[in-house]
N, C-alpha and C. Protein backbone atom coordinates (compact mmCIF):
# COMPACT_ATOMS: atom_id res chain seq x y z
N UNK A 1 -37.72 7.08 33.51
CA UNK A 1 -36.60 6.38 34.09
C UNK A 1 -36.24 7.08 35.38
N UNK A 2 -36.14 6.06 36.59
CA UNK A 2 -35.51 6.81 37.79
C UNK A 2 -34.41 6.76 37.78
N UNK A 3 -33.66 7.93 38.60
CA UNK A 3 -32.14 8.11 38.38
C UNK A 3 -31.52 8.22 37.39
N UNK A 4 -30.62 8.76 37.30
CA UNK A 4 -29.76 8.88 36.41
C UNK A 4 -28.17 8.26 36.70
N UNK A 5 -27.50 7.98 35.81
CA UNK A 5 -25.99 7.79 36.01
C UNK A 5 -25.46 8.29 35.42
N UNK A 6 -24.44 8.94 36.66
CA UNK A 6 -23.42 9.93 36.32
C UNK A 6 -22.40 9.26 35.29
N UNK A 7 -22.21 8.12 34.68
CA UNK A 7 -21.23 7.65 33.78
C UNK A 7 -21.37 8.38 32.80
N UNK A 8 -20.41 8.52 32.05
CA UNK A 8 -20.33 9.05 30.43
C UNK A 8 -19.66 8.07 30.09
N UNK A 9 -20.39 7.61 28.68
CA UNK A 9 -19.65 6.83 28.06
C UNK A 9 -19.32 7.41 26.47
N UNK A 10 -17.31 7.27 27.03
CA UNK A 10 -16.13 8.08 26.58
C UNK A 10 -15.64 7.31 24.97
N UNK A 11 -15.99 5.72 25.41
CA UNK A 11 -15.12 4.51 24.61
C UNK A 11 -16.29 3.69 24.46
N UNK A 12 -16.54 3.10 23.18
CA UNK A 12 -17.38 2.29 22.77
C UNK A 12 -16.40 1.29 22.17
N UNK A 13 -16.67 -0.36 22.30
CA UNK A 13 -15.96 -1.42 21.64
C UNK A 13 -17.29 -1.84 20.37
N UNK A 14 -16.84 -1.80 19.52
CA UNK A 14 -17.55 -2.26 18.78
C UNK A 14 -17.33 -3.51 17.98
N UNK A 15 -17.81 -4.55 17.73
CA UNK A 15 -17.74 -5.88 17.14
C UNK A 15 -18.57 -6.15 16.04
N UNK A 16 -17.61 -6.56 14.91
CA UNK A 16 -18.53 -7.22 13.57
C UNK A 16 -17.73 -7.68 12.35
N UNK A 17 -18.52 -7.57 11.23
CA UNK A 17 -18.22 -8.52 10.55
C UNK A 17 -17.15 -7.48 9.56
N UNK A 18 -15.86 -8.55 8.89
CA UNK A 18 -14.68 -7.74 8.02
C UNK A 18 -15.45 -7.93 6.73
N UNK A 19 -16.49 -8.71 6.44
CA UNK A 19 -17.01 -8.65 5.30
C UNK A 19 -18.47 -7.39 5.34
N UNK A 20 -19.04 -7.27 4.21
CA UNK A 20 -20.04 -6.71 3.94
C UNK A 20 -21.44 -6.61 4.21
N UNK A 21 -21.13 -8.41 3.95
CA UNK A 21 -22.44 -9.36 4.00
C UNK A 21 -23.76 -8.88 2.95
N UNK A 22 -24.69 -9.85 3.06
CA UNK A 22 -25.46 -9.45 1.27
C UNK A 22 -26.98 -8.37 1.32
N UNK A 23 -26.60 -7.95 2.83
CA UNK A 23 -27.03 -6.78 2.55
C UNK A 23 -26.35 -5.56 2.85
N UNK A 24 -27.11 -4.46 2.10
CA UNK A 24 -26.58 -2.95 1.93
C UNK A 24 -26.83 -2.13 3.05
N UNK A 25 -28.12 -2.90 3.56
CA UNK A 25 -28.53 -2.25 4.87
C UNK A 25 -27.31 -2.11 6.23
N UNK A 26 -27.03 -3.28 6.19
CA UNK A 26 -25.98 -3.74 7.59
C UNK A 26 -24.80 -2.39 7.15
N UNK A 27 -24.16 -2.31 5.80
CA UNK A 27 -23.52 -1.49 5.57
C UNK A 27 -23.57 -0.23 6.46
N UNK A 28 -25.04 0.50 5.53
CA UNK A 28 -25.45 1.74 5.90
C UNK A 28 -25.81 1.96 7.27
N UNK A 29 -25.78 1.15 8.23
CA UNK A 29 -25.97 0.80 9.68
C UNK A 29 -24.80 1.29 10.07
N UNK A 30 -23.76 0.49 9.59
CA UNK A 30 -22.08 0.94 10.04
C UNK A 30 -22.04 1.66 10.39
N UNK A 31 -22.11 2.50 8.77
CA UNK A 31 -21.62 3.62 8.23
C UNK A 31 -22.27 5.19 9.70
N UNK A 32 -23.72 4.58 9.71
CA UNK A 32 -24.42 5.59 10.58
C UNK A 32 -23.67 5.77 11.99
N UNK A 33 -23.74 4.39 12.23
CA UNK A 33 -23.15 4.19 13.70
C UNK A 33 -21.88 4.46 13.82
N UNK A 34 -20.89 4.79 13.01
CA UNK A 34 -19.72 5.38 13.18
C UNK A 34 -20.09 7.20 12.84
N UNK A 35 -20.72 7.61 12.05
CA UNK A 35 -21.56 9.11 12.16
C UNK A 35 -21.79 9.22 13.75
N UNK A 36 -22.40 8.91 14.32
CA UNK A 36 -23.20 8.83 15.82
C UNK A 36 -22.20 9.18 16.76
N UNK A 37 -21.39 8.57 16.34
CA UNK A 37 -20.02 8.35 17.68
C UNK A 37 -19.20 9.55 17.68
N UNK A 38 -19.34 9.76 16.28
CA UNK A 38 -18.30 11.01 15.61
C UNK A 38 -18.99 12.41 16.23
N UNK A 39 -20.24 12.19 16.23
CA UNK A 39 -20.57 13.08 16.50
C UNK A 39 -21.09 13.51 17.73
N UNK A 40 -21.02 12.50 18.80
CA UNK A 40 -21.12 12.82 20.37
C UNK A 40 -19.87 12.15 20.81
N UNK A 41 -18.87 12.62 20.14
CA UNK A 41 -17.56 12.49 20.49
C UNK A 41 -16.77 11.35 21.57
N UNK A 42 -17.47 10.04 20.70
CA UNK A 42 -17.31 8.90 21.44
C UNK A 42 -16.37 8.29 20.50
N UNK A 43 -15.33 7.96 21.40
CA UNK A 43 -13.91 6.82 20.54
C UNK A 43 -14.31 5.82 20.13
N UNK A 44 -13.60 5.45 19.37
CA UNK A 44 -13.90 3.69 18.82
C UNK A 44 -12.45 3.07 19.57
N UNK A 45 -13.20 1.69 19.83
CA UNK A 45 -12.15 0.53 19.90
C UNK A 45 -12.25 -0.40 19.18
N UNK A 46 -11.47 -0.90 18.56
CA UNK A 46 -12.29 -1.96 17.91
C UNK A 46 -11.12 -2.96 16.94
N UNK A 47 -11.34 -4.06 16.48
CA UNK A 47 -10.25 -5.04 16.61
C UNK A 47 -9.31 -4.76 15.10
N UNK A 48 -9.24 -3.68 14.51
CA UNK A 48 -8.19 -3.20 13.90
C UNK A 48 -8.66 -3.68 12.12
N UNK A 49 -9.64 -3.91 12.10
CA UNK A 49 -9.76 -4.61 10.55
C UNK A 49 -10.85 -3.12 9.57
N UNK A 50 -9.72 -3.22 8.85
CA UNK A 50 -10.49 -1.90 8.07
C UNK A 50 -11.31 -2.57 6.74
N UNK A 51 -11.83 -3.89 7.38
CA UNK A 51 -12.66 -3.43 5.94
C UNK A 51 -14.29 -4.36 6.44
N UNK A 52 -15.19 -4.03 5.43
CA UNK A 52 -16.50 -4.58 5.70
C UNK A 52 -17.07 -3.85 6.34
N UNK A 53 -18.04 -4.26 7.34
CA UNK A 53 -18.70 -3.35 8.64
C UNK A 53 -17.39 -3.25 9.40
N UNK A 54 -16.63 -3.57 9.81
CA UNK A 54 -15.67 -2.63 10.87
C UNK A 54 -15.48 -1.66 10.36
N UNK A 55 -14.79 -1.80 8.39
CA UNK A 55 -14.28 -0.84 8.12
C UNK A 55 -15.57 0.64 8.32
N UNK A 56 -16.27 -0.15 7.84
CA UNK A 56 -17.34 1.38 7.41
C UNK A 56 -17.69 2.21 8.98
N UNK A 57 -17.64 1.44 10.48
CA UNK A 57 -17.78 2.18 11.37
C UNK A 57 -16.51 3.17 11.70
N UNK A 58 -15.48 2.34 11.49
CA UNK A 58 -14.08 2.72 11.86
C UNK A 58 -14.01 4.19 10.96
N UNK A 59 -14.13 3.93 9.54
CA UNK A 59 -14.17 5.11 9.30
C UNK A 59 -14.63 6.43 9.04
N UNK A 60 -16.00 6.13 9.41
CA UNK A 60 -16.90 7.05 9.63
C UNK A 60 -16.62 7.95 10.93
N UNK A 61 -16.03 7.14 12.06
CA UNK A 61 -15.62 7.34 13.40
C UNK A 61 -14.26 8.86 13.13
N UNK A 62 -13.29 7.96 12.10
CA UNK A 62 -12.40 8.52 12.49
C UNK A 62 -12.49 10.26 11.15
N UNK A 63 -13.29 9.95 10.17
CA UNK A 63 -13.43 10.86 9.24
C UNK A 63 -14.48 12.35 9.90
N UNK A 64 -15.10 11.45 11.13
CA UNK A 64 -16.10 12.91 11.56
C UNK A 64 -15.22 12.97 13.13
N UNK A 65 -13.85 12.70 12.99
CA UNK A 65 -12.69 13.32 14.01
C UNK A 65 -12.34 13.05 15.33
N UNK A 66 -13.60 12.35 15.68
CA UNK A 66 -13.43 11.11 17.12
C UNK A 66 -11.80 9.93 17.01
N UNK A 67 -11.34 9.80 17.79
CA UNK A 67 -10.32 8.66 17.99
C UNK A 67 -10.57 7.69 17.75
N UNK A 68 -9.59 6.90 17.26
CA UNK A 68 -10.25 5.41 16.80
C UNK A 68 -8.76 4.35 17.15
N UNK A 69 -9.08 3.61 18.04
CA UNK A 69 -7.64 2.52 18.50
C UNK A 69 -8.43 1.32 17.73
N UNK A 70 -7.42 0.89 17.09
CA UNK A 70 -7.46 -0.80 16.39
C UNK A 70 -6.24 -1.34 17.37
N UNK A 71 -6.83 -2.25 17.84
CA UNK A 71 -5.79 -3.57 18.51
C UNK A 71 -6.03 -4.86 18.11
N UNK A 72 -4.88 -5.05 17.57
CA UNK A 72 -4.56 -5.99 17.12
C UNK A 72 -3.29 -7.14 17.02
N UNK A 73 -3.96 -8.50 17.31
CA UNK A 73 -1.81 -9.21 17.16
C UNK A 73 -0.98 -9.14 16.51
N UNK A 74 0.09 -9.12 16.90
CA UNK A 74 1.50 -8.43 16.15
C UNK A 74 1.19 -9.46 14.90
N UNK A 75 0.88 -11.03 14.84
CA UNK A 75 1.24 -11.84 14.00
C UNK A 75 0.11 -11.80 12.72
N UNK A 76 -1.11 -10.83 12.67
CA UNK A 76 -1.97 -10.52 12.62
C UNK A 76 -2.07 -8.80 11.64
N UNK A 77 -0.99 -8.28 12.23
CA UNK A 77 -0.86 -6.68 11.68
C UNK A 77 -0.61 -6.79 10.22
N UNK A 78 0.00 -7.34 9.78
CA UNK A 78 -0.11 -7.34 8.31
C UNK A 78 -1.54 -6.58 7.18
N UNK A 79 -0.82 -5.43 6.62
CA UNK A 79 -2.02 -4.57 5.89
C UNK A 79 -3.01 -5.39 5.07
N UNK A 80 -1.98 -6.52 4.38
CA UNK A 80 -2.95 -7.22 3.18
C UNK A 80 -4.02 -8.29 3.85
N UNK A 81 -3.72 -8.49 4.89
CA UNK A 81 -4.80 -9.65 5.83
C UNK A 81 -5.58 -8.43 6.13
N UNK A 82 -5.47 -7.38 6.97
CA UNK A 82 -6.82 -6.64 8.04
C UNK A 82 -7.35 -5.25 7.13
N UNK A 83 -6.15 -4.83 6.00
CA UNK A 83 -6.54 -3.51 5.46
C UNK A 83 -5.48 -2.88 5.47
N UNK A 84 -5.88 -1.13 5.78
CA UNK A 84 -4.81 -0.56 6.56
C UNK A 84 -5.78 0.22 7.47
N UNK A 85 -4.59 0.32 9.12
CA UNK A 85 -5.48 0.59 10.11
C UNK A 85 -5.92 2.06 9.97
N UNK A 86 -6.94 2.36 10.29
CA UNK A 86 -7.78 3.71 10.73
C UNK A 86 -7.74 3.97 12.39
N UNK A 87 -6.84 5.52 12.16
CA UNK A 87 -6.44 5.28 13.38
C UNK A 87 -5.30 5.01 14.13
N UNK A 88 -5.34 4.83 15.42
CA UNK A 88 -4.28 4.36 16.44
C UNK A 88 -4.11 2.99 16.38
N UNK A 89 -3.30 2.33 16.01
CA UNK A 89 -3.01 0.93 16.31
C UNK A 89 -1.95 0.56 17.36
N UNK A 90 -2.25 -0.29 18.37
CA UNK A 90 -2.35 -0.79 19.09
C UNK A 90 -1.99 -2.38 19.13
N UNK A 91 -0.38 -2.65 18.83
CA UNK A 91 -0.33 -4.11 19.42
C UNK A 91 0.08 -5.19 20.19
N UNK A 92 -0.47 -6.18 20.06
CA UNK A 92 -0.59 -7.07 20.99
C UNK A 92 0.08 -8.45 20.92
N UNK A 93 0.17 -9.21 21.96
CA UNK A 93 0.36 -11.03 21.36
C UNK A 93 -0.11 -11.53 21.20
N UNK A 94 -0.97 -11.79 21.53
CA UNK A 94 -2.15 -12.84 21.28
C UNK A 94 -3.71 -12.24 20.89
N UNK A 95 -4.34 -13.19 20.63
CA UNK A 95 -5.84 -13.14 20.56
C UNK A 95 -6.67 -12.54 21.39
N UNK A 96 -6.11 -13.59 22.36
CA UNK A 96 -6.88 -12.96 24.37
C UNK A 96 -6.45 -11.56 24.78
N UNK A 97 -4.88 -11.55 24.79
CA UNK A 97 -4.66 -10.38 25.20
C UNK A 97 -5.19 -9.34 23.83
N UNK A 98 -5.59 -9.23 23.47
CA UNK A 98 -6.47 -8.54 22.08
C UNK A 98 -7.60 -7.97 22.92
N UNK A 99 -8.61 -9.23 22.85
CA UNK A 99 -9.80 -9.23 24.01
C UNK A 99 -10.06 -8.69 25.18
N UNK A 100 -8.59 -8.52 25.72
CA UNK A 100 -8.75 -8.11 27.17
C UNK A 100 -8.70 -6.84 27.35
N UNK A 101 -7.92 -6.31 26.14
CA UNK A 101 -6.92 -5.20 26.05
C UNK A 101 -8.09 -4.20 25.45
N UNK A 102 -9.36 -4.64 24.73
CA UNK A 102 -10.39 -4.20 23.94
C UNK A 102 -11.11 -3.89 25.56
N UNK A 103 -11.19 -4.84 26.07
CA UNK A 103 -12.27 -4.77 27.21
C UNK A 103 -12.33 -3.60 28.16
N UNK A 104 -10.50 -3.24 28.22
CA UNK A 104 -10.30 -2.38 29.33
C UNK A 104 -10.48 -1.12 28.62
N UNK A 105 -10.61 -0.72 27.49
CA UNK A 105 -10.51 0.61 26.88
C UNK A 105 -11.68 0.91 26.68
N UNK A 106 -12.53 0.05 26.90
CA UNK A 106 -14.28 0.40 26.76
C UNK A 106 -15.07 0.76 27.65
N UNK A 107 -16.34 1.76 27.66
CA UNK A 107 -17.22 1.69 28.65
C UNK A 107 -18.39 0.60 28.02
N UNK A 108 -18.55 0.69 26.92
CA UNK A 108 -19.61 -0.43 26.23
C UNK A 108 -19.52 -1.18 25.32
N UNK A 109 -20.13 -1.97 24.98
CA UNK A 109 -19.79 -2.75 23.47
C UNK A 109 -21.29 -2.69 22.36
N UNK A 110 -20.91 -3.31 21.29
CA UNK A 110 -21.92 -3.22 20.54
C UNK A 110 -21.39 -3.91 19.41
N UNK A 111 -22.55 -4.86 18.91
CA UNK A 111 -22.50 -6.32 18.18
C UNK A 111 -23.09 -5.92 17.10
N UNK A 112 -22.33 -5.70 15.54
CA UNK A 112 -23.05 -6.11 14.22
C UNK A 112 -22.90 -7.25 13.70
N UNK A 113 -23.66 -6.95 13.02
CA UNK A 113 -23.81 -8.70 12.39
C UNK A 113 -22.45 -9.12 11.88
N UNK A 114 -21.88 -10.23 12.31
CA UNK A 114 -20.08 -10.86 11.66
C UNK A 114 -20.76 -12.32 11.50
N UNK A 115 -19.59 -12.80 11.98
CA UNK A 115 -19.34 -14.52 11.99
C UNK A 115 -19.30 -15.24 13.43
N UNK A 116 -18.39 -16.02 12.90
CA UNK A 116 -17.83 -16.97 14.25
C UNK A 116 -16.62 -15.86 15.43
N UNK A 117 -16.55 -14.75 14.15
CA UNK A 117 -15.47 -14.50 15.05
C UNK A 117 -16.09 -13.30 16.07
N UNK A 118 -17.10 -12.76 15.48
CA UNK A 118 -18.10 -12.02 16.42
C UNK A 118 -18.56 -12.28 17.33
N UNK A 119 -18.99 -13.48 17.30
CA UNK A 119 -20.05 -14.52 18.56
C UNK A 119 -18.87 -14.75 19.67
N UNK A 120 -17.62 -15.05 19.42
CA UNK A 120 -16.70 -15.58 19.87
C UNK A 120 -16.32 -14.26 20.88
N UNK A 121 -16.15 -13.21 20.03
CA UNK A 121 -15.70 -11.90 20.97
C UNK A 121 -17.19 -11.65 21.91
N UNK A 122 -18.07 -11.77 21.68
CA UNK A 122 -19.14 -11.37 22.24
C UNK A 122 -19.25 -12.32 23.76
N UNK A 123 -19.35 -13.72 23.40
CA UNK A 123 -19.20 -14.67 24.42
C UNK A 123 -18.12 -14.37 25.52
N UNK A 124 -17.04 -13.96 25.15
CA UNK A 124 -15.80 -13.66 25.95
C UNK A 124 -16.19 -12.17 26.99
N UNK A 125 -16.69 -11.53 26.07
CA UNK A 125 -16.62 -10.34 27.09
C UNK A 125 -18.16 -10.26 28.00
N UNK A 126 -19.12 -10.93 27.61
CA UNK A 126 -20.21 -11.39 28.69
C UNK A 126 -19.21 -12.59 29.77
N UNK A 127 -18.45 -12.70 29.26
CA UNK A 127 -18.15 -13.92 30.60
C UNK A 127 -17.18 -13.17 31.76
């Protein structure tokens, strides 16, 4: 590779699914990829839902001592809908301002397998 860039990347956004999904693998993916971060001392951002693959990155993130911001809408914060947050929470009004607010705290993003609501965040921040 020629050149190098001087960026460090400080803040990772990460996107995926609040469920499990029916494999164990996607899990243990999380689980790693929140190890990884923890351990080259990269923050999480990420949309505040502690459970499924968010949960398992989120808390892998925040258990090996890296920072971890969940943002999320005020109408939305409720523990029994998202979990309970891991981390800094962070909120918001809306959806968008969610999105936007994710966008600016990141140097990168990174897509596990979710739903509609994954594709949806993913589409938004390529645009």
């Amino acid at each position: 590779m020629t050149g190098s860039s001087s960026h460090q990347i400080k803040n990772i956004c990460v996107f995926g699914g609040s469920s499990t999904g029916k494999e164990i693998e996607f899990l243990k993916s999380a689980n790693h990829l929140g190890q990884v971060l923890a351990e080259r001392k990269i923050h999480l951002v990420y949309g505040r839902v502690s459970l499924g693959l968010m949960g398992g990155v989120s808390i892998a993130v925040f258990l090996g001592g890296s920072q971890v911001l969940g943002v999320v809408p005020k109408v939305l914060a409720k523990e029994d809908l998202l979990g309970k947050t891991i981390g800094e929470e962070l909120q918001v009004s809306t959806m968008s301002e969610r999105l936007n607010t994710m966008f600016k705290h990141a140097d990168v993003f990174i897509a596990l397998p979710g739903g509609l609501g994954t594709l949806e965040e993913i589409f938004h921040i390529s645009s």
